[in-house]
C-alpha atoms as a PDB file:
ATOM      1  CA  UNK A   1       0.000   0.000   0.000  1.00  0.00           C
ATOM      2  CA  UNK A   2       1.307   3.497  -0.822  1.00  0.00           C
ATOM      3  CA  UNK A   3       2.036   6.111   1.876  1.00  0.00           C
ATOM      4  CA  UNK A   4      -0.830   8.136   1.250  1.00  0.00           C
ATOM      5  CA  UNK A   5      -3.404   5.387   0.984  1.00  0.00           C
ATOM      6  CA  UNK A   6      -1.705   4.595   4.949  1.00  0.00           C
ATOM      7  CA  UNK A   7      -2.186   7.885   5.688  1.00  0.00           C
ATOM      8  CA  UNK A   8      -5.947   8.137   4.727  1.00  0.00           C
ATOM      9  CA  UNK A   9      -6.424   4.679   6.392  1.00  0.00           C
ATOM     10  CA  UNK A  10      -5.368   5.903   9.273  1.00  0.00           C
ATOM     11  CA  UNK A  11      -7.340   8.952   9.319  1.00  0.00           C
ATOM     12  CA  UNK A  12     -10.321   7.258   8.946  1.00  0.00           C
ATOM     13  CA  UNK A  13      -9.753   4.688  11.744  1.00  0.00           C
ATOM     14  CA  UNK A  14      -9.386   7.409  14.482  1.00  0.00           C
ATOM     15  CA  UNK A  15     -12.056   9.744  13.524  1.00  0.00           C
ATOM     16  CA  UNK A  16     -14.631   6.758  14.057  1.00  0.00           C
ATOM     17  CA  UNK A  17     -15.308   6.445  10.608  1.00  0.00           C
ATOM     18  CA  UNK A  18     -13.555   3.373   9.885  1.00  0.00           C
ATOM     19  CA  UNK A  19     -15.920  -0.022  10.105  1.00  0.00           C
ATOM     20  CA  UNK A  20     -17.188  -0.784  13.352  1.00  0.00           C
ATOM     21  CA  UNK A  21     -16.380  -3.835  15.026  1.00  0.00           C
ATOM     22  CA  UNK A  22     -19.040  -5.878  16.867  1.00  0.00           C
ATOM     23  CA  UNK A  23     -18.690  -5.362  20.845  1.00  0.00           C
ATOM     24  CA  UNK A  24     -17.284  -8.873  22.287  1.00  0.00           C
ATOM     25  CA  UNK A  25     -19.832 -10.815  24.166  1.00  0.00           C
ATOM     26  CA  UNK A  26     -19.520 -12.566  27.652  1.00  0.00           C
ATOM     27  CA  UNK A  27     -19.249 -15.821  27.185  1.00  0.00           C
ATOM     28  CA  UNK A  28     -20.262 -18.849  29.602  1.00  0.00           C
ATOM     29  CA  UNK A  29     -19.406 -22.539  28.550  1.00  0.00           C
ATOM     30  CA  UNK A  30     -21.700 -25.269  28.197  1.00  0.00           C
ATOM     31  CA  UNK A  31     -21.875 -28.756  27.167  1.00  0.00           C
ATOM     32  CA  UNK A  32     -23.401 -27.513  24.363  1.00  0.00           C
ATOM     33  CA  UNK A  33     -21.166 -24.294  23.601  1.00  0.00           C
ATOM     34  CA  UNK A  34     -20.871 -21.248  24.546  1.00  0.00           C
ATOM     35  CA  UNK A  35     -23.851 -19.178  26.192  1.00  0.00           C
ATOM     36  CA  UNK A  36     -23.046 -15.457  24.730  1.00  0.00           C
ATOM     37  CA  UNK A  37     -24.544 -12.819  26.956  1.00  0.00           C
ATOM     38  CA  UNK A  38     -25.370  -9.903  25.392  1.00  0.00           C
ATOM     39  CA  UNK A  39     -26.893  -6.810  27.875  1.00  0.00           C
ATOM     40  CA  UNK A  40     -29.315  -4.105  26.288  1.00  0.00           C
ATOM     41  CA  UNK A  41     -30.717  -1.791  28.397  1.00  0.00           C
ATOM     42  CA  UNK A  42     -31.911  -1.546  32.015  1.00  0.00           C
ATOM     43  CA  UNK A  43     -33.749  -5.182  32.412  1.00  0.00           C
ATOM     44  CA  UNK A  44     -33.164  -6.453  28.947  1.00  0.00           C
ATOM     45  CA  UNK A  45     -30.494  -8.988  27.932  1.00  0.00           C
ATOM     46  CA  UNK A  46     -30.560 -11.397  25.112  1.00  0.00           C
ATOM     47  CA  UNK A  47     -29.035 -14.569  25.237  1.00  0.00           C
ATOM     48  CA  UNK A  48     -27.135 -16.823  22.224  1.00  0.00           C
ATOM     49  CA  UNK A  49     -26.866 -20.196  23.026  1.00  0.00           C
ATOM     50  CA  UNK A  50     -27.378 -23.871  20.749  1.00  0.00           C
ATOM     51  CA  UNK A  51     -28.598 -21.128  17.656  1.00  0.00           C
ATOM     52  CA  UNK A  52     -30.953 -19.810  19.749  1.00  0.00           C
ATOM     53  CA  UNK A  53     -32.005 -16.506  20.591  1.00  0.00           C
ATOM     54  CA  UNK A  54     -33.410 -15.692  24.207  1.00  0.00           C
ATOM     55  CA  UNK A  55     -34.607 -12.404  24.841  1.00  0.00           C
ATOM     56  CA  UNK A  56     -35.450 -11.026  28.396  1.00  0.00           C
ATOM     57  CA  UNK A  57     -37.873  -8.329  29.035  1.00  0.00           C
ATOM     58  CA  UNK A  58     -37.546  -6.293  25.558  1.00  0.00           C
ATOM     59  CA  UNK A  59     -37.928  -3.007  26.091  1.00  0.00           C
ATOM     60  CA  UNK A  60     -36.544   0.519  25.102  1.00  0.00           C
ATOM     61  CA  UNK A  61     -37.807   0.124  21.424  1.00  0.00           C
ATOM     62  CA  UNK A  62     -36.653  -1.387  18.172  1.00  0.00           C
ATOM     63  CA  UNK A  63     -33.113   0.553  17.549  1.00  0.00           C
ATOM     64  CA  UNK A  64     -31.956  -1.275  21.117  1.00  0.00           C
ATOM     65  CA  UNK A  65     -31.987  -4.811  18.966  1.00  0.00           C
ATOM     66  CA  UNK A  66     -30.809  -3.276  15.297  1.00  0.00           C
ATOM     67  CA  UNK A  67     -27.981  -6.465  14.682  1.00  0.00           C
ATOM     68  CA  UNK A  68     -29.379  -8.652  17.155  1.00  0.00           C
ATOM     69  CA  UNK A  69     -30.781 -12.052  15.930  1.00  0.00           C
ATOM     70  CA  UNK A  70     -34.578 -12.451  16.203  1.00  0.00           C
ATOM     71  CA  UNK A  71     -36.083 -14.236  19.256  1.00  0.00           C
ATOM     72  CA  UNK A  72     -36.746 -18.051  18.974  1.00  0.00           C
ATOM     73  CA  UNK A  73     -37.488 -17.481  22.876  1.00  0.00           C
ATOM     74  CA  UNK A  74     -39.013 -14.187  24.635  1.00  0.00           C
ATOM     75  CA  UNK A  75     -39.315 -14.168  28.400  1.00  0.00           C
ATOM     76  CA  UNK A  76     -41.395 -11.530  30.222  1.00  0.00           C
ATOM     77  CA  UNK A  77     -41.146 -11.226  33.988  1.00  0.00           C
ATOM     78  CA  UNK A  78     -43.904  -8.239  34.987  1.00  0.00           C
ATOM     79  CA  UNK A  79     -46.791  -6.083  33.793  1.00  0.00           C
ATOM     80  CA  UNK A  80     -44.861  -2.950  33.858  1.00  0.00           C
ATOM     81  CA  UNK A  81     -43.926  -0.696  31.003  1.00  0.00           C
ATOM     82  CA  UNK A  82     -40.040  -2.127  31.448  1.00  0.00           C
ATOM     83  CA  UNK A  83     -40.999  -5.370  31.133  1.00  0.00           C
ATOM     84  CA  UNK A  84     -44.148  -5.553  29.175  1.00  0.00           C
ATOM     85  CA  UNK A  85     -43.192  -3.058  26.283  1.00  0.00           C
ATOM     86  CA  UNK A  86     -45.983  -3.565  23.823  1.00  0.00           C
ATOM     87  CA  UNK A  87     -44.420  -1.299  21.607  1.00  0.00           C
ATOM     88  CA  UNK A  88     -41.183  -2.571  21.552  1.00  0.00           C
ATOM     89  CA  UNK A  89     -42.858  -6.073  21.032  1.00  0.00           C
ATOM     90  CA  UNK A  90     -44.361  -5.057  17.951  1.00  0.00           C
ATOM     91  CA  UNK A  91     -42.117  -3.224  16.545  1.00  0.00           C
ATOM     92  CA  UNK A  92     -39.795  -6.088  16.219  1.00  0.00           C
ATOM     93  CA  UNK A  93     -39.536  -9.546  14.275  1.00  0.00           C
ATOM     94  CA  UNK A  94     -41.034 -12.272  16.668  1.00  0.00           C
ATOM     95  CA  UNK A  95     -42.735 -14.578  13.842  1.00  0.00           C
ATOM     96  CA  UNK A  96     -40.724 -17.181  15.522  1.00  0.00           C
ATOM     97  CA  UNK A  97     -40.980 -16.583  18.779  1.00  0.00           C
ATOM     98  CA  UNK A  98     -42.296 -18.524  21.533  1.00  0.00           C
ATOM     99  CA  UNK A  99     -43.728 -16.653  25.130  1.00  0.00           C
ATOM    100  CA  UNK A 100     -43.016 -17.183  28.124  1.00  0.00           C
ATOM    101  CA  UNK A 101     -44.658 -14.930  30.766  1.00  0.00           C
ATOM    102  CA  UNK A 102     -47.637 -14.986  33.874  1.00  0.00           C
ATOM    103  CA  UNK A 103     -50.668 -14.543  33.424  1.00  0.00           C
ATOM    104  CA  UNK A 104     -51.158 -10.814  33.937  1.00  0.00           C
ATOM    105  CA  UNK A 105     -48.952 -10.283  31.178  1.00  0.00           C
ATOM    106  CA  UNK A 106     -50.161 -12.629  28.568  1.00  0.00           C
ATOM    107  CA  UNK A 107     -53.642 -10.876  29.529  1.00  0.00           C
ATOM    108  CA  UNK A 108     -52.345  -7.649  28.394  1.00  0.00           C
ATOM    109  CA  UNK A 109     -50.460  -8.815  24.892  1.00  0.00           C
ATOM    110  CA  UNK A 110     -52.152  -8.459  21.423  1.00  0.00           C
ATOM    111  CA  UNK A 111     -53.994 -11.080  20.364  1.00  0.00           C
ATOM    112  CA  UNK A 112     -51.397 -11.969  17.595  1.00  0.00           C
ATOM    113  CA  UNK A 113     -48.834 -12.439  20.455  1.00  0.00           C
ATOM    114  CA  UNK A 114     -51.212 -14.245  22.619  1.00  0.00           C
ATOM    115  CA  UNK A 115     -51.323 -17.512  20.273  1.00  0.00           C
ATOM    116  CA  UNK A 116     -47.457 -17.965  21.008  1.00  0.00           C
ATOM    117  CA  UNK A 117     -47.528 -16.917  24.146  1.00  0.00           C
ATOM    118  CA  UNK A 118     -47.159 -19.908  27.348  1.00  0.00           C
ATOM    119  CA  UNK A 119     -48.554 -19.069  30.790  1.00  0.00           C
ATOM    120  CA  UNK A 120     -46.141 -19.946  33.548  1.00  0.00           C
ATOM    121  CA  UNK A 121     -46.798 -19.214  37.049  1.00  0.00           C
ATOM    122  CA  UNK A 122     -44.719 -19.523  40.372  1.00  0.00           C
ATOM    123  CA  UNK A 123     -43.345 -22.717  41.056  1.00  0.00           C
ATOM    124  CA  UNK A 124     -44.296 -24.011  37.280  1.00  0.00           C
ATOM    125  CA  UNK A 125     -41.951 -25.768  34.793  1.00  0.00           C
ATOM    126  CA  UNK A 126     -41.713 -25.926  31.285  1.00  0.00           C
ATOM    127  CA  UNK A 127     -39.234 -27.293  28.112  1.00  0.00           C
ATOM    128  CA  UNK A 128     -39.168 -25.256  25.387  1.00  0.00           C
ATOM    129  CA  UNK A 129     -36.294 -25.246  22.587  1.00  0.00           C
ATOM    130  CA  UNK A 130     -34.059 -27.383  24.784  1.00  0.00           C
ATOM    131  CA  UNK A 131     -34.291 -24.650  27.780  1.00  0.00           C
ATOM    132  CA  UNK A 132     -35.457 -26.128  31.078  1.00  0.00           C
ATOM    133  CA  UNK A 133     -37.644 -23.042  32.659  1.00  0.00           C
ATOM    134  CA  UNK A 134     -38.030 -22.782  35.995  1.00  0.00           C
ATOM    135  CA  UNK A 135     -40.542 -19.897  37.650  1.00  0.00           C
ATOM    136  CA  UNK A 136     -39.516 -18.615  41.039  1.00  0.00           C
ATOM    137  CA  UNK A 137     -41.326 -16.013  42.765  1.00  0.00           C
ATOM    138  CA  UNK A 138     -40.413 -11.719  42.196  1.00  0.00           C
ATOM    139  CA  UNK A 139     -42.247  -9.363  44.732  1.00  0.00           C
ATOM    140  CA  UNK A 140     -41.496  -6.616  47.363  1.00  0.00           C
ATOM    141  CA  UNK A 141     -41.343  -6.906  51.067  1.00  0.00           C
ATOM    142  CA  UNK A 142     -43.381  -6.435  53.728  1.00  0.00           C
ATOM    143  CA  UNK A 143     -45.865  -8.011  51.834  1.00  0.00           C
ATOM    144  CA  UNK A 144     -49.142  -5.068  51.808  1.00  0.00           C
ATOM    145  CA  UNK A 145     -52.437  -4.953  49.701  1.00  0.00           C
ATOM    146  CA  UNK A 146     -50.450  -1.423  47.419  1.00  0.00           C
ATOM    147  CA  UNK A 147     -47.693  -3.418  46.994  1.00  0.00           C
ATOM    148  CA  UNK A 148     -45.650  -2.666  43.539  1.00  0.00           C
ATOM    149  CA  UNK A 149     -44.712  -5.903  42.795  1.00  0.00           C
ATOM    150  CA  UNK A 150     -47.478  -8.720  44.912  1.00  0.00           C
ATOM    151  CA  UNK A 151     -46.058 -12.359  45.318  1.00  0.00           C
ATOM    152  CA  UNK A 152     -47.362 -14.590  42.551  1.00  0.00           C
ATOM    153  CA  UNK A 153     -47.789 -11.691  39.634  1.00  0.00           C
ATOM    154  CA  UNK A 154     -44.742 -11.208  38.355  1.00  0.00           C
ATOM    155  CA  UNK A 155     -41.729 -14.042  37.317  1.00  0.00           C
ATOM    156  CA  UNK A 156     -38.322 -14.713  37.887  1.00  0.00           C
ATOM    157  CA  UNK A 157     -36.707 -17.348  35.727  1.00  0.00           C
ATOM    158  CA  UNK A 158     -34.283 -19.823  36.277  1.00  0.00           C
ATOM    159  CA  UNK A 159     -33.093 -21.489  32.948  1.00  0.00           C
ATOM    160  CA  UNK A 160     -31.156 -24.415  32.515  1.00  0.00           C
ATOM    161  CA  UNK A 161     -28.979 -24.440  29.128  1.00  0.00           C
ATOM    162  CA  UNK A 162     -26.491 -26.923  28.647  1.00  0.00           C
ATOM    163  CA  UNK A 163     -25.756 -28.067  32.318  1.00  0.00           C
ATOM    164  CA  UNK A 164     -25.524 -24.269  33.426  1.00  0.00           C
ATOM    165  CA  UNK A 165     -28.380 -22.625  35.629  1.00  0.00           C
ATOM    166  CA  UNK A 166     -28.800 -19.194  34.695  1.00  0.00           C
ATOM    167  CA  UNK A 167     -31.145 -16.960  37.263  1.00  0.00           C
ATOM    168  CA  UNK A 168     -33.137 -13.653  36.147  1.00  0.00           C
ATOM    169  CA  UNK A 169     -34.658 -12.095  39.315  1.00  0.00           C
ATOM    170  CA  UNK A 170     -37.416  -9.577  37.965  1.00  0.00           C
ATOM    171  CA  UNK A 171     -38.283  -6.928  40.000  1.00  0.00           C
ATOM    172  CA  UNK A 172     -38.089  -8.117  43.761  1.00  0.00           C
ATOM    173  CA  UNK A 173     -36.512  -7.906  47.050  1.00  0.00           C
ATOM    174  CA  UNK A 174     -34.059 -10.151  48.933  1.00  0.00           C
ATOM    175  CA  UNK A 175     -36.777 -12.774  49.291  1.00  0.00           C
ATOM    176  CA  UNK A 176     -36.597 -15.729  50.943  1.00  0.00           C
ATOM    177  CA  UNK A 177     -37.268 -17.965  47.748  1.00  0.00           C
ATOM    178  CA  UNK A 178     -33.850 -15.712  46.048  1.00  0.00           C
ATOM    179  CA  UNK A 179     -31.408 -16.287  49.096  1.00  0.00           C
ATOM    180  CA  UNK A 180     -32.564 -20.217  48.818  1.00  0.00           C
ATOM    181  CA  UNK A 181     -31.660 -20.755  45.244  1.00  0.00           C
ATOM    182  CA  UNK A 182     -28.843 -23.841  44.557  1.00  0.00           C
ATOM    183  CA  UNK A 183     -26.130 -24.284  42.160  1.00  0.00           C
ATOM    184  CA  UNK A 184     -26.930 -21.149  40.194  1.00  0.00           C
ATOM    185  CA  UNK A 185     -24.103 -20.306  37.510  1.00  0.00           C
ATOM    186  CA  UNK A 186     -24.786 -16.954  35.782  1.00  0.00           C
ATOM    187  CA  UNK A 187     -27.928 -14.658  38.290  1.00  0.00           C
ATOM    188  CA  UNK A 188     -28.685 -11.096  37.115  1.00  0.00           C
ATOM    189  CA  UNK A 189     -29.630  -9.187  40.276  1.00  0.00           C
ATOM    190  CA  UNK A 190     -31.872  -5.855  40.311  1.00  0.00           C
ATOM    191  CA  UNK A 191     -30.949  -3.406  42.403  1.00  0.00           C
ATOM    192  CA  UNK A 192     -33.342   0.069  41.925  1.00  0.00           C
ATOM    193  CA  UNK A 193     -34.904   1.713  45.117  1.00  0.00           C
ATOM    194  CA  UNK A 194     -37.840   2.289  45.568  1.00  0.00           C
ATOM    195  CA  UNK A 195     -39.144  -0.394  43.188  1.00  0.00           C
ATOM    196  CA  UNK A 196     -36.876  -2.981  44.119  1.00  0.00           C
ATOM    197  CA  UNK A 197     -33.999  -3.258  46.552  1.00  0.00           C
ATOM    198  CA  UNK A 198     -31.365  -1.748  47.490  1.00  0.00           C
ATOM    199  CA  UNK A 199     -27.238  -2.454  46.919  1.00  0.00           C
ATOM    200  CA  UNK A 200     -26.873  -3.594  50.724  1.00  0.00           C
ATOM    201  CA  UNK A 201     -29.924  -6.241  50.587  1.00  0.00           C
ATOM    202  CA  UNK A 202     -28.967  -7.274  46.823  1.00  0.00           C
ATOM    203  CA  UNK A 203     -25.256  -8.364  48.142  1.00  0.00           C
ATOM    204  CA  UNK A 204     -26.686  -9.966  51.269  1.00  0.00           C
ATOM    205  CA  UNK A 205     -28.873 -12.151  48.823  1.00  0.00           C
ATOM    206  CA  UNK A 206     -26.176 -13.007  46.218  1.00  0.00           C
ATOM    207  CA  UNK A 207     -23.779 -14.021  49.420  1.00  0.00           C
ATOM    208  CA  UNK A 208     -26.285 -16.195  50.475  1.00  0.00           C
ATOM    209  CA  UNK A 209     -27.150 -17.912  47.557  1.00  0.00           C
ATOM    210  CA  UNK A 210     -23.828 -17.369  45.785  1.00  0.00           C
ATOM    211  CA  UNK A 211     -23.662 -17.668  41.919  1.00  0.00           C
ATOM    212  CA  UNK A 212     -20.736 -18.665  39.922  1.00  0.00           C
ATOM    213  CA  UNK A 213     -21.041 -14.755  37.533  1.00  0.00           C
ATOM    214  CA  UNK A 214     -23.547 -12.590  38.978  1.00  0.00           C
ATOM    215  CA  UNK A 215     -24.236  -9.283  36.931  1.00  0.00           C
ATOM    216  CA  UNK A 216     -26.148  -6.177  38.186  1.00  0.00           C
ATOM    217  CA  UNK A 217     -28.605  -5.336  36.188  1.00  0.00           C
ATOM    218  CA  UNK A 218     -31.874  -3.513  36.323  1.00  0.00           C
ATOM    219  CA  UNK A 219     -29.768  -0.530  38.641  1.00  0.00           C
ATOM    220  CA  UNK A 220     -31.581   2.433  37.430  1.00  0.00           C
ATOM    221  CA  UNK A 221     -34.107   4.148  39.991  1.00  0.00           C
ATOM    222  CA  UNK A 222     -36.014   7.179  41.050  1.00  0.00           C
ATOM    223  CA  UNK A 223     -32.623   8.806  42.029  1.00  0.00           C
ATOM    224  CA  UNK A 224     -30.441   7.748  39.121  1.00  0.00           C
ATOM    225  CA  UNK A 225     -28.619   5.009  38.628  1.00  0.00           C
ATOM    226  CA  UNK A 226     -27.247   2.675  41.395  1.00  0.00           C
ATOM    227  CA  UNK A 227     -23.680   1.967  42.973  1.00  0.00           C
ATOM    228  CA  UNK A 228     -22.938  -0.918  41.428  1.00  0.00           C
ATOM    229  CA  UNK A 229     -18.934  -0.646  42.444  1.00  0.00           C
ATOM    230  CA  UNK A 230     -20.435  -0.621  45.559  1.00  0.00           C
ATOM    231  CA  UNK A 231     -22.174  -3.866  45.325  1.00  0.00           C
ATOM    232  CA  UNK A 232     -19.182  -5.054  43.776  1.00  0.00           C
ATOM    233  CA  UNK A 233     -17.028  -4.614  46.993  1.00  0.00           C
ATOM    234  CA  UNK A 234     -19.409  -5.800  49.472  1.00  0.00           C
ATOM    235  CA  UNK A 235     -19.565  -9.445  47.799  1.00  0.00           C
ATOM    236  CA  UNK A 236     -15.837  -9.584  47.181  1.00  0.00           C
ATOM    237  CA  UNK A 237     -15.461  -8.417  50.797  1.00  0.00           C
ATOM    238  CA  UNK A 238     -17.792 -11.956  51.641  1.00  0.00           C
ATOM    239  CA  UNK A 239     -14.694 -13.941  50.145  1.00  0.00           C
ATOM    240  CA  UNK A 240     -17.582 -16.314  48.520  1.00  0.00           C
ATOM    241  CA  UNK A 241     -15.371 -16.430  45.093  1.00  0.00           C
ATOM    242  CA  UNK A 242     -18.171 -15.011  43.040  1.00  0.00           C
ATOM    243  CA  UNK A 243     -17.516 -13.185  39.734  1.00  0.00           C
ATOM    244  CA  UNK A 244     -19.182  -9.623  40.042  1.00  0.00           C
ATOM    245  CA  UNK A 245     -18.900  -8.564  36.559  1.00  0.00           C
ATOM    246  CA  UNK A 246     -20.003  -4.737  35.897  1.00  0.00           C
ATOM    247  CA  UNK A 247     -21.503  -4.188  32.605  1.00  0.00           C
ATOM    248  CA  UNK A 248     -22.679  -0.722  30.691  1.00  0.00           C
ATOM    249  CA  UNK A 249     -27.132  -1.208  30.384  1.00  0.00           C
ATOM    250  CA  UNK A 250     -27.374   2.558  30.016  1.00  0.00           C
ATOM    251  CA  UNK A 251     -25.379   3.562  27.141  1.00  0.00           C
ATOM    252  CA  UNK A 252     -27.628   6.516  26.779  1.00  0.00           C
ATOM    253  CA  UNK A 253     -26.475   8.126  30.226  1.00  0.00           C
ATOM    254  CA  UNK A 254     -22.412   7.910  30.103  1.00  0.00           C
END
């Protein structure tokens, strides 16, 4: 290549104008390859694993997913507008898609949704795509009649994928039924007052049921986004070997 050719290469590459690269996913092994974890915004992740496509709580609207893979899998945990985005549901390609979600959601979905949808409540099981789910309960404490999030509306999810138990909380406290969970690899923990819990009750939780990787997610509250450093050092300071890994869901504030 001649100098100047170089020279305008070079240009290019640090103005930002040069070809993107793809960001590089998390990656979790299985016996049946690699789960890629891929987070989107505030409760949303999608997960890659087996050629399948598991989205979690889509929400934000359809730029979020431009390059991501359409859903063979869609999990929805709550009613609310972060977890039930009808919008964002629409908006996007889910001709393939199976539902997974409780009852108060599916009651709320578009009819055209409603025929894939499956109706899982706490405590219930299901096989779908190869993916053991596994609903465990989401809800505030104390327990009161004006609660945000009652026991037995909303879903947490435990999958199992290739040997490795992967936990999605929803919106809830440090319940009883979180802090008793077993042999969970990958958990993603909310952690937004006053609509969840807060970083001191999330770490108590994750040291008592102590995941493998467990990823903050769902941080952003009625004062701004969460400590998650913070979080971060009270686990390690628990000396329970658990992999706190801090990931960017709100792109849009940095």
């Amino acid at each position: 290549m001649k100098f100047p050719q170089l020279l305008i290469a070079f240009f290019l590459l640090i103005s930002g104008n040069a070809v993107a690269q793809k960001p590089t996913l998390d990656q979790i092994d299985t016996k049946k390859g690699p789960l890629k974890i891929q987070p989107i915004t505030h409760g949303t992740v999608v997960l890659h694993w087996d050629a399948k496509t598991i989205w979690v709580d889509p929400y934000g609207g359809a730029q979020g997913f431009e390059g991501v893979a359409a859903p063979d899998l869609i999990l929805i945990t709550d009613i609310h507008g972060d977890h039930l985005d009808k919008k964002t549901l629409e908006a996007v390609n889910t001709s393939k898609a199976i539902i997974i979600a409780p009852q108060a959601v599916v009651d709320q979905l578009p009819e055209a949704l409603k025929a894939k949808a499956v109706v899982l409540g706490n405590g219930e099981t299901t096989s779908q795509l190869g993916i053991s789910v596994r609903v465990v309960p989401m809800y505030n404490l104390p327990e009161t009649a004006d609660s945000r999030h009652p026991k037995g509306r909303g879903n947490g999810y435990v999958l199992e994928m290739g040997g490795k138990n992967i936990y999605l909380s929803g919106d809830t406290e440090d319940i009883v039924e979180m802090r008793a969970l077993k042999n969970i690899d990958v958990a993603f923990v909310c952690m937004n007052l006053p609509f969840t819990m807060d970083v001191d009750q999330a770490a108590s939780a994750v040291l008592d049921f102590k995941p493998k990787v467990v990823y903050p997610y769902h941080y952003r509250g009625q004062g701004g986004l969460s400590d998650v450093n913070a979080f971060k050092q009270k686990v390690d300071a628990g000396k329970k070997k658990i992999d706190v890994r801090l990931r960017n869901w709100y792109p849009q504030q940095n």
